[in-house]
C-alpha atoms as a PDB file:
ATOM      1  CA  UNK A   1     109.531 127.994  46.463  1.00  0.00           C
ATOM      2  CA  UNK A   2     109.511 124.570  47.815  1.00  0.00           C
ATOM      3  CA  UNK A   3     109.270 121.848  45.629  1.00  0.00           C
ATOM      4  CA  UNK A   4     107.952 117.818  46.502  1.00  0.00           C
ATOM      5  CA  UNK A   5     111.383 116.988  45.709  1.00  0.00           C
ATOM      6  CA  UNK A   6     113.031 118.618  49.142  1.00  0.00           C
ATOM      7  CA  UNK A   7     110.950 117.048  51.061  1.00  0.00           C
ATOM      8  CA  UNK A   8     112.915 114.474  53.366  1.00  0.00           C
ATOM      9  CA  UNK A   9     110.155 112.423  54.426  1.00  0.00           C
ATOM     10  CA  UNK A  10     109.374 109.400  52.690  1.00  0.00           C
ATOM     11  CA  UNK A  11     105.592 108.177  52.948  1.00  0.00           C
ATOM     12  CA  UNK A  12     106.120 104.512  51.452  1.00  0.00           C
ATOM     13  CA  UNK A  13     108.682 104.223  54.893  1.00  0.00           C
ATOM     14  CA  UNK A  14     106.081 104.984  57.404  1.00  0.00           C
ATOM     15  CA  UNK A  15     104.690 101.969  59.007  1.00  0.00           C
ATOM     16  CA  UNK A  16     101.941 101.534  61.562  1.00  0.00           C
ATOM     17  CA  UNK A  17     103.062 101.397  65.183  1.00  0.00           C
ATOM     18  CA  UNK A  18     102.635  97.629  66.510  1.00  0.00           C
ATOM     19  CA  UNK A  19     102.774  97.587  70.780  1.00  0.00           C
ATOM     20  CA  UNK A  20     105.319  94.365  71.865  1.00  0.00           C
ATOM     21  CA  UNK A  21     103.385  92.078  73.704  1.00  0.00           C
ATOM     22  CA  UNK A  22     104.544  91.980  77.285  1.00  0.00           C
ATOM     23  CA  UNK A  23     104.803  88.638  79.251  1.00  0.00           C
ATOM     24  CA  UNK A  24     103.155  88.170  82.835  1.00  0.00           C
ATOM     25  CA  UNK A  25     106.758  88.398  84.567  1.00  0.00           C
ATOM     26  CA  UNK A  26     107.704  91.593  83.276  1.00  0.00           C
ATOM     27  CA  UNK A  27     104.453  93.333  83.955  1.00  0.00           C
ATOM     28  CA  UNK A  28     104.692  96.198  86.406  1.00  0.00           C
ATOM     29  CA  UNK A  29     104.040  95.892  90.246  1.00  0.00           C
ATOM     30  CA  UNK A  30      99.987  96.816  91.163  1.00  0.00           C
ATOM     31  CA  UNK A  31     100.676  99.088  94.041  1.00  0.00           C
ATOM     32  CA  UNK A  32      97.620 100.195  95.397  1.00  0.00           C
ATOM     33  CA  UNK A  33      96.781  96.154  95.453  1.00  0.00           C
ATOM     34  CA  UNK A  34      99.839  95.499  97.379  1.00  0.00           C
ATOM     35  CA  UNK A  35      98.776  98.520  99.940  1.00  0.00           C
ATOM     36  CA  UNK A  36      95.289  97.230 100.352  1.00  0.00           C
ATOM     37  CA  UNK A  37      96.472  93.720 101.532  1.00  0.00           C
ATOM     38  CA  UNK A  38      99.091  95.181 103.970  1.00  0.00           C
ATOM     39  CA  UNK A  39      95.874  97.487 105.274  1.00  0.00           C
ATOM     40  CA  UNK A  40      93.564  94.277 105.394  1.00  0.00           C
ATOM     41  CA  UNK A  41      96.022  92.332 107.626  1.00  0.00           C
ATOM     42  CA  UNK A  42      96.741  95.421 109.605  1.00  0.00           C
ATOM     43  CA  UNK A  43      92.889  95.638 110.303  1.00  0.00           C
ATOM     44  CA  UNK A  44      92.343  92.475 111.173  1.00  0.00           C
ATOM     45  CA  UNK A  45      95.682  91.814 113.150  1.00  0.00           C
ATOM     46  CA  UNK A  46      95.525  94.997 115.601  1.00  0.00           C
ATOM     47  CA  UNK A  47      92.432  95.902 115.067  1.00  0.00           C
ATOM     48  CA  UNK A  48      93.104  99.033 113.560  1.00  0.00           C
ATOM     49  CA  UNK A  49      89.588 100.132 111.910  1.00  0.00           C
ATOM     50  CA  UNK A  50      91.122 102.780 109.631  1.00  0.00           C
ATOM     51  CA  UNK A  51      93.347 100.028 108.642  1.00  0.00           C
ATOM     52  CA  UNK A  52      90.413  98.129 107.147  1.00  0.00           C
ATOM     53  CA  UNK A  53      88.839 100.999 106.100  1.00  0.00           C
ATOM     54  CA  UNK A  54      91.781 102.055 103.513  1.00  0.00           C
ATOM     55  CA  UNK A  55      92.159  98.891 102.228  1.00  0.00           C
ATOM     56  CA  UNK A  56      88.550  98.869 100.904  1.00  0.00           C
ATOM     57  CA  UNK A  57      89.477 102.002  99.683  1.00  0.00           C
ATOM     58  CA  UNK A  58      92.921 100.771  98.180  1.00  0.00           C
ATOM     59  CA  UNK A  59      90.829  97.599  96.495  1.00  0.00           C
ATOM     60  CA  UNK A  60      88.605 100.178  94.832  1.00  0.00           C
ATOM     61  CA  UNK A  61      91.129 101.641  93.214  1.00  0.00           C
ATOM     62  CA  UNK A  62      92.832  98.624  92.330  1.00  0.00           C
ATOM     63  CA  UNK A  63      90.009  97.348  91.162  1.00  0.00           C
ATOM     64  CA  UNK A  64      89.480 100.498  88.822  1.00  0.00           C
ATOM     65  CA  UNK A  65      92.893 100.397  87.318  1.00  0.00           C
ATOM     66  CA  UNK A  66      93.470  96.348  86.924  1.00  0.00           C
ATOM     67  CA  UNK A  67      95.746  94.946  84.088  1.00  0.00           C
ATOM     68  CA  UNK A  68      95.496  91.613  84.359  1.00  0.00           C
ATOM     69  CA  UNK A  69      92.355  89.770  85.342  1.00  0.00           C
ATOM     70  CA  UNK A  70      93.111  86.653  86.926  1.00  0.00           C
ATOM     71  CA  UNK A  71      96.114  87.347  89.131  1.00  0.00           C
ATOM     72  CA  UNK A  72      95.221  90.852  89.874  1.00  0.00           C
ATOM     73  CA  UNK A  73      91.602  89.449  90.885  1.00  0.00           C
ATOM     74  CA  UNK A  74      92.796  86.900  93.155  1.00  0.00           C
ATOM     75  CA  UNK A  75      94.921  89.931  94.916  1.00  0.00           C
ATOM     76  CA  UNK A  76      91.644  92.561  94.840  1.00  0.00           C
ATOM     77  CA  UNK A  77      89.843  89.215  96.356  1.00  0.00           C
ATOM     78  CA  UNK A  78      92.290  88.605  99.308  1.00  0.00           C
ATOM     79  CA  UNK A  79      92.761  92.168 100.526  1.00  0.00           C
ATOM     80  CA  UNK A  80      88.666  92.344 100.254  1.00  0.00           C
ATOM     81  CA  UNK A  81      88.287  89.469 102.039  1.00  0.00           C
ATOM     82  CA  UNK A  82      90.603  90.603 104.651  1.00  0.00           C
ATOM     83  CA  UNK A  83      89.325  94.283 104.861  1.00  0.00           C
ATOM     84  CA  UNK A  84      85.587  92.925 105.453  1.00  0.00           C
ATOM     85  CA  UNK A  85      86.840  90.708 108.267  1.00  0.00           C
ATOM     86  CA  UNK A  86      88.428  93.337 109.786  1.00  0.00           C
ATOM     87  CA  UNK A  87      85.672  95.742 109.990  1.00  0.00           C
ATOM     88  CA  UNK A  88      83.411  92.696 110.995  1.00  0.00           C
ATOM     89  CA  UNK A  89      85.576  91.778 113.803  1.00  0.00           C
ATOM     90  CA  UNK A  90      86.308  95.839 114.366  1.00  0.00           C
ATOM     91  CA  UNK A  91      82.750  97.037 114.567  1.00  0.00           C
ATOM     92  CA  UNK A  92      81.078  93.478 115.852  1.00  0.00           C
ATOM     93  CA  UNK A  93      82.981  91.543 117.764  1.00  0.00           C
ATOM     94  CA  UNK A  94      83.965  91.385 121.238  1.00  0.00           C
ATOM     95  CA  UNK A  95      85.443  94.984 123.052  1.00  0.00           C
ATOM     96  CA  UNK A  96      89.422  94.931 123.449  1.00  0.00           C
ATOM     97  CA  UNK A  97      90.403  95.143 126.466  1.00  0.00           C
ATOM     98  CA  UNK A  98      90.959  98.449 128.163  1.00  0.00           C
ATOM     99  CA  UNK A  99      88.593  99.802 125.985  1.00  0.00           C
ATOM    100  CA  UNK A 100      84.726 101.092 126.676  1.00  0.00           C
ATOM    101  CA  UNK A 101      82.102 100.213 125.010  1.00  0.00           C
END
């Protein structure tokens, strides 16, 4: 009963979906690379060794999920840098005090 003519949709009107390019401002905030740098300075500022080791974990998955390659590298890099201090200062360095070793 139904005939080409009912139909509403028009074919030649279709076009292709084209994604808007997106500028670096408006691009959305990288969590996870935010977290890992507060962890890294929290490691290596009181010591905290779970502090240092979340914000490896934090890079990892920052690392995994990265937009933009050279800001969100630099980011990765700094929390890294600061999470591996940490742990080297954590696990190697000199005993806090109050502590045993």
């Amino acid at each position: 009963m139904s005939s080409q003519g009912n139909d509403p949709r028009q074919p030649s009107a279709a076009k292709p979906f084209v994604p808007q390019p997106v500028s670096q401002q408006d691009l959305p905030i990288d969590y996870s690379g935010f977290i890992a740098v507060i962890f890294g300075v929290a490691g290596v500022m009181f010591r905290y060794k779970i502090g240092s080791w979340l914000a490896i974990i934090f890079c990892a998955q920052s690392l995994a999920n990265m937009r933009n390659v050279e800001t969100d590298l630099k980011q990765i890099s700094m929390a890294m840098m600061f999470a591996i201090m940490g742990l080297v200062t954590n696990y190697y360095g000199p005993a806090r005090p109050g502590t045993k070793s």
